[in-house]
N, C-alpha and C. Protein backbone atom coordinates (compact mmCIF):
# COMPACT_ATOMS: atom_id res chain seq x y z
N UNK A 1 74.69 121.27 119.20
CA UNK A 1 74.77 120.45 118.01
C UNK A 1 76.24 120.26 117.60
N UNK A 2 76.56 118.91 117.58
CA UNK A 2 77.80 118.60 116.81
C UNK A 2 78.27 119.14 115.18
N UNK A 3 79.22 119.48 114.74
CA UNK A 3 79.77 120.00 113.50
C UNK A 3 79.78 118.56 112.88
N UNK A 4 79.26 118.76 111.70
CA UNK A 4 79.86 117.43 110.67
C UNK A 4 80.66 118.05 109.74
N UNK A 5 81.95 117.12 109.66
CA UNK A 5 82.82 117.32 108.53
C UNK A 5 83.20 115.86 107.89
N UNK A 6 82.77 116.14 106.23
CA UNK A 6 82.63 115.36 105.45
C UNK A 6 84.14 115.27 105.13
N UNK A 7 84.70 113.79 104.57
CA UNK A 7 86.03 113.14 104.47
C UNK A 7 86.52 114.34 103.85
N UNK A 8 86.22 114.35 102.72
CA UNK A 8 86.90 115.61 101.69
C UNK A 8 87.27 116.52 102.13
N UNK A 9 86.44 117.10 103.01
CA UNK A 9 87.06 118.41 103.64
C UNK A 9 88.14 118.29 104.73
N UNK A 10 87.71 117.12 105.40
CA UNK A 10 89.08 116.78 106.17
C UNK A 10 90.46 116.82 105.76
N UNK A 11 90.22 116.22 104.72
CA UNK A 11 91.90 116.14 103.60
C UNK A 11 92.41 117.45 103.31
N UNK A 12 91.13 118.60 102.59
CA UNK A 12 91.39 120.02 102.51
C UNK A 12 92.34 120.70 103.73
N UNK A 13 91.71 120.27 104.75
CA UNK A 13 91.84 120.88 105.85
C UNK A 13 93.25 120.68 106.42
N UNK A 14 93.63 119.52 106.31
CA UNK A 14 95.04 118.66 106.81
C UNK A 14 96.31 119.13 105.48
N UNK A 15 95.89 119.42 104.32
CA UNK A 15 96.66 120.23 103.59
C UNK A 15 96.58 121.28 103.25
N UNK A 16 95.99 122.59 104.17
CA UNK A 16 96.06 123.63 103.84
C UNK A 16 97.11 124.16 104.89
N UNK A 17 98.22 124.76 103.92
CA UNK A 17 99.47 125.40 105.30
C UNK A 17 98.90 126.36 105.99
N UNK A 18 98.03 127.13 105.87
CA UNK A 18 97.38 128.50 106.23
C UNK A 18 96.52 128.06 107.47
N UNK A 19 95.96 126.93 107.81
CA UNK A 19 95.71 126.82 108.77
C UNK A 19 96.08 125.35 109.70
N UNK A 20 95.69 125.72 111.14
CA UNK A 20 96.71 124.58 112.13
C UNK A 20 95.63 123.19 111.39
N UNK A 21 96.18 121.97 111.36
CA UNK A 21 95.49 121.15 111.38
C UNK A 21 94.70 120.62 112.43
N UNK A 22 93.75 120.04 112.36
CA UNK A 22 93.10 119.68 113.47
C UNK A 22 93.65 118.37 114.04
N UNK A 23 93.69 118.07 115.74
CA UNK A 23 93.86 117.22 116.16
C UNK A 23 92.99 116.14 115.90
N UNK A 24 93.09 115.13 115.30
CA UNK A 24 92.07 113.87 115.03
C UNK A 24 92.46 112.70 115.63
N UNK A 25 90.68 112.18 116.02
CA UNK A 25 91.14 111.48 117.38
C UNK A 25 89.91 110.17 117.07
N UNK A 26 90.95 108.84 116.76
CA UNK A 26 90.24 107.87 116.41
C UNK A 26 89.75 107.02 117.80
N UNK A 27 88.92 106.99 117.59
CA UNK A 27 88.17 106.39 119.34
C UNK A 27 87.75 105.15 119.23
N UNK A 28 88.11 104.22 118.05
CA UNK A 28 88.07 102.56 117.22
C UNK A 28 88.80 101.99 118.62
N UNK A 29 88.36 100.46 118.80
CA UNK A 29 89.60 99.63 119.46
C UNK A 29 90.29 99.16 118.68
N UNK A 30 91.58 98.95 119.22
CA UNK A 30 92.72 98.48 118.73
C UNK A 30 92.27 97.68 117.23
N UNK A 31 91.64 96.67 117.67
CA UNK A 31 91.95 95.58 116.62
C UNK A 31 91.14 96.46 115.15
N UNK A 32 90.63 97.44 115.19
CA UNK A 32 89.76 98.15 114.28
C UNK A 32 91.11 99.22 113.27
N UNK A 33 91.99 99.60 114.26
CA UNK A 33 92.93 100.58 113.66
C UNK A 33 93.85 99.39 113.02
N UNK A 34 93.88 98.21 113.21
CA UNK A 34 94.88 97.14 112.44
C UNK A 34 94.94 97.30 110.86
N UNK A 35 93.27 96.87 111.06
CA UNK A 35 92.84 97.08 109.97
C UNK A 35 92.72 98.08 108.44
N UNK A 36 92.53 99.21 109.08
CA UNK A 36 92.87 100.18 108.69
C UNK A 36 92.67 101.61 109.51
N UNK A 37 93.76 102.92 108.96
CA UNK A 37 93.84 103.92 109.97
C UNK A 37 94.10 104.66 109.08
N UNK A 38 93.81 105.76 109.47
CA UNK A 38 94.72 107.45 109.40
C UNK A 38 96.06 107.73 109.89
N UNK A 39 96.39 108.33 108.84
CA UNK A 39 98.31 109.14 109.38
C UNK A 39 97.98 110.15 110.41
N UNK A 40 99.03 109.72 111.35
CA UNK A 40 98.68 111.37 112.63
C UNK A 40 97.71 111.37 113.33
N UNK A 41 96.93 110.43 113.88
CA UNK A 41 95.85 110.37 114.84
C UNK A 41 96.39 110.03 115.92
N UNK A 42 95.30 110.51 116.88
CA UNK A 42 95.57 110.01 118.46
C UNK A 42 94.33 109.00 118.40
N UNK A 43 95.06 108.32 119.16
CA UNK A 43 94.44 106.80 119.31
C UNK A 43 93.86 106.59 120.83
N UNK A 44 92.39 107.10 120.86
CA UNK A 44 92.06 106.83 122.30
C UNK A 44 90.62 106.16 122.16
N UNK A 45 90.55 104.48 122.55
CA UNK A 45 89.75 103.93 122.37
C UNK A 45 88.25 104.54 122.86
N UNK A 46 87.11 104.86 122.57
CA UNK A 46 86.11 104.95 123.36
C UNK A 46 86.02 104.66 124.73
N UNK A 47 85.95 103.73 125.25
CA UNK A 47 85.75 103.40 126.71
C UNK A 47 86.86 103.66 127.27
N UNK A 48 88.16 104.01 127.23
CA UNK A 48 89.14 104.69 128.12
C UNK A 48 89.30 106.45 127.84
N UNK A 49 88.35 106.87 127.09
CA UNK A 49 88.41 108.29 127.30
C UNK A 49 88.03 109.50 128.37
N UNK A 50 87.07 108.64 129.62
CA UNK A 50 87.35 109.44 130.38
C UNK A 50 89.05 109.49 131.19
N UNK A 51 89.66 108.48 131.15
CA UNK A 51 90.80 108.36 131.66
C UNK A 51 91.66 109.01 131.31
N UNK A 52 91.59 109.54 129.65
CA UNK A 52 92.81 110.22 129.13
C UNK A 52 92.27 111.48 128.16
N UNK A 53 91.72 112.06 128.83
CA UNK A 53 91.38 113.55 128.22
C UNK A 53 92.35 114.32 128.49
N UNK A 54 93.40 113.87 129.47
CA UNK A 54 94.87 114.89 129.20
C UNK A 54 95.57 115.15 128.10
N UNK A 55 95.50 113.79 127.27
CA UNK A 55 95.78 113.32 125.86
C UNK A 55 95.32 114.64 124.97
N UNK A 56 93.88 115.34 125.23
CA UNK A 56 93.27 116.06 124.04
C UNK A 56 93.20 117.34 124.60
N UNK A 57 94.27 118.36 123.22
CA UNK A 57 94.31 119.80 123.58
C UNK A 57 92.54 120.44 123.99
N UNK A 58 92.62 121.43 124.13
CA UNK A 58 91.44 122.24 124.47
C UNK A 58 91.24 123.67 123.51
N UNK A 59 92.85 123.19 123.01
CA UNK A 59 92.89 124.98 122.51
C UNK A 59 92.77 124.28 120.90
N UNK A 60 92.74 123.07 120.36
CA UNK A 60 92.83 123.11 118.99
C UNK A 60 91.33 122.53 118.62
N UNK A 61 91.24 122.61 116.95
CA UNK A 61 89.97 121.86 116.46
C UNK A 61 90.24 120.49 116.62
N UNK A 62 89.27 119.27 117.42
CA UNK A 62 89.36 117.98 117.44
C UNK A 62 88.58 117.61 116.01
N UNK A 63 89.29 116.78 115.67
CA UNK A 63 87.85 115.91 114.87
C UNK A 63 87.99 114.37 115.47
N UNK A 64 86.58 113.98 115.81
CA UNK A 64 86.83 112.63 116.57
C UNK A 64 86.34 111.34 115.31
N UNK A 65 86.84 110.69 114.78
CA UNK A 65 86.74 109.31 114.12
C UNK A 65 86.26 107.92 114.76
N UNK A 66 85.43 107.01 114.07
CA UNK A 66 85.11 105.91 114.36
C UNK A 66 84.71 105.51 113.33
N UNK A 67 84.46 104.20 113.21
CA UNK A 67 83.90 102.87 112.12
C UNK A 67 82.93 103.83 111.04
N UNK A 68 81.81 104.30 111.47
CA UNK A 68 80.22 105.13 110.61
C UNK A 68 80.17 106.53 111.17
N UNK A 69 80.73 106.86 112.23
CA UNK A 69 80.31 108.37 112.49
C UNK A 69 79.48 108.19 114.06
N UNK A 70 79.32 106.82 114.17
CA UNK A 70 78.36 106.79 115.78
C UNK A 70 78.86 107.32 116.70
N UNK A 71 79.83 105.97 116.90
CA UNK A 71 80.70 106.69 118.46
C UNK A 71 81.42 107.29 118.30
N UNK A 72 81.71 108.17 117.35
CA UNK A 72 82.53 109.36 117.58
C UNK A 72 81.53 110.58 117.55
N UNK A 73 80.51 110.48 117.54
CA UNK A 73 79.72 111.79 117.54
C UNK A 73 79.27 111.68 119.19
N UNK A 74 79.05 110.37 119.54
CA UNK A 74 78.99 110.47 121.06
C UNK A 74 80.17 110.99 121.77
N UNK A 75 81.21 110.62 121.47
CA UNK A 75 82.33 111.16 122.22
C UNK A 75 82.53 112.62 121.97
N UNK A 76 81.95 113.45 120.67
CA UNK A 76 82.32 114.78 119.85
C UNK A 76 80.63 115.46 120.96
N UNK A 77 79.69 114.74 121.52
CA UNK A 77 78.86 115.31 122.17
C UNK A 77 79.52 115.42 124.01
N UNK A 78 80.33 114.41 124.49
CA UNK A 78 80.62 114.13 125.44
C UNK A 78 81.66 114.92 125.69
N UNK A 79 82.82 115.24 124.72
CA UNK A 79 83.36 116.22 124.91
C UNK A 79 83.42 117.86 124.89
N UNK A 80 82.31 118.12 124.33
CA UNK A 80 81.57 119.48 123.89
C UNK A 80 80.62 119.74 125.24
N UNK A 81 80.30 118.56 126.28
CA UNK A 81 79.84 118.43 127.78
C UNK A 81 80.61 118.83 128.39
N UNK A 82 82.12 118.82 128.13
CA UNK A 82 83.14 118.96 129.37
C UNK A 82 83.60 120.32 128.91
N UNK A 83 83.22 121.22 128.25
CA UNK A 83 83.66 122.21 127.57
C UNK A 83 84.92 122.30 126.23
N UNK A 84 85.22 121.32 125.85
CA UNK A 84 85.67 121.24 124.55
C UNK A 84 84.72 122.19 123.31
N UNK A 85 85.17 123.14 123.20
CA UNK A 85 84.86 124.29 122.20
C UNK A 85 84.86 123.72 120.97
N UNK A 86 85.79 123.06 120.25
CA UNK A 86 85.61 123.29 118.83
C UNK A 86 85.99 121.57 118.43
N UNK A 87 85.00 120.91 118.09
CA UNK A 87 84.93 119.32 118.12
C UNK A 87 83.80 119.49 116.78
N UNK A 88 84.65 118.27 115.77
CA UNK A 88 83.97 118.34 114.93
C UNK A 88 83.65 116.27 114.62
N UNK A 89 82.71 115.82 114.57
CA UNK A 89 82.54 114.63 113.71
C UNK A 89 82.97 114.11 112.40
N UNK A 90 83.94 112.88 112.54
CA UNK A 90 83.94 112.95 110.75
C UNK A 90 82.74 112.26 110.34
N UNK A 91 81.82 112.79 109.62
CA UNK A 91 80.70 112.42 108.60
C UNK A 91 80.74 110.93 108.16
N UNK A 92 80.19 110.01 108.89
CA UNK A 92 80.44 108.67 108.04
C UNK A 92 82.01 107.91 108.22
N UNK A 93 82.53 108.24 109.02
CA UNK A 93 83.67 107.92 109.83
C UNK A 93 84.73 107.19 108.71
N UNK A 94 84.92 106.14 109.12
CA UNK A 94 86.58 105.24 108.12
C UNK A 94 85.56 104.62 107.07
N UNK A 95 84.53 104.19 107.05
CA UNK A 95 83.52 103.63 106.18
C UNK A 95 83.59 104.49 104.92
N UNK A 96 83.26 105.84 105.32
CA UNK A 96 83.14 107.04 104.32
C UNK A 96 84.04 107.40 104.01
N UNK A 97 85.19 107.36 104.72
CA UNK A 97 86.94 107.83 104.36
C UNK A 97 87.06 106.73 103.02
N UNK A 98 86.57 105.45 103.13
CA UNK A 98 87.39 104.76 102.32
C UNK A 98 86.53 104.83 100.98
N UNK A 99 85.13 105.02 100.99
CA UNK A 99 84.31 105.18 99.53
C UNK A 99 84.44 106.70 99.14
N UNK A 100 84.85 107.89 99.68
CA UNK A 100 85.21 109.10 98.95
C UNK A 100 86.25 109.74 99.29
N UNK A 101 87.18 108.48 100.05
CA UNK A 101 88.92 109.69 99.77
C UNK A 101 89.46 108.52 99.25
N UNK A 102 89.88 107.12 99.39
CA UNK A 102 90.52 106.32 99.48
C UNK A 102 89.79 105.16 99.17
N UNK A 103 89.71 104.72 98.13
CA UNK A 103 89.03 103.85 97.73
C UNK A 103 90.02 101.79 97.73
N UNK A 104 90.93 102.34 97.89
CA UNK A 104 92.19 100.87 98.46
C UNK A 104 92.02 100.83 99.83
N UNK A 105 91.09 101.39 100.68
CA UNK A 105 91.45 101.45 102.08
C UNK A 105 90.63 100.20 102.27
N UNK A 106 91.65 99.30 103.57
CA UNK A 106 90.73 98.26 103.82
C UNK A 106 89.11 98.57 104.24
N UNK A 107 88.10 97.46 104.08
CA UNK A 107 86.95 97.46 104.82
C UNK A 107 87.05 97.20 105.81
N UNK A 108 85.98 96.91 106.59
CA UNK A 108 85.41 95.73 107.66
C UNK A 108 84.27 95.91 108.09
């Protein structure tokens, strides 16, 4: 079973000095991150991620991002297949980022 982590706690998490932040990994295509994005993400579209899993540590917490929480829970299941240990979903993806962290964040 995939971890869900709700926006809020993400933010907790990314400002607490006491612990490493997690690597977060938006798996949107391009024209989706135009629109709007996160500070500090790795940017690896869905369909080129088997190509670049060199890109994603093994030793840190991932959290994987998309549009609602879909395809990043597929990719947060796909990578938890290849032995990725500690992969978490963001809950409701940039949709949910923007109605309970960020309410100026573009739609689409």
């Amino acid at each position: 079973m995939i971890r869900e982590l709700p926006p809020a706690e993400l933010v907790r998490w990314r400002a607490d000095d006491d612990r490493q932040p997690p690597v977060v990994v938006d798996v949107r295509e391009p024209w989706e991150l135009e629109r709007c994005s996160l500070p500090g993400v790795v940017h690896v579209p869905m369909r080129e991620l088997p190509g670049r899993l060199d890109e994603l540590p093994r030793d840190r917490d991932v959290v994987v991002v998309c549009h609602h929480g879909v395809r990043s829970r597929q990719v947060a299941h796909y990578l938890v297949r290849l032995g990725y240990m500690a992969v978490w979903n963001l809950t409701g993806g940039m949709a949910a980022w923007a109605d309970q962290v960020d309410p100026a964040m573009p739609r689409y």
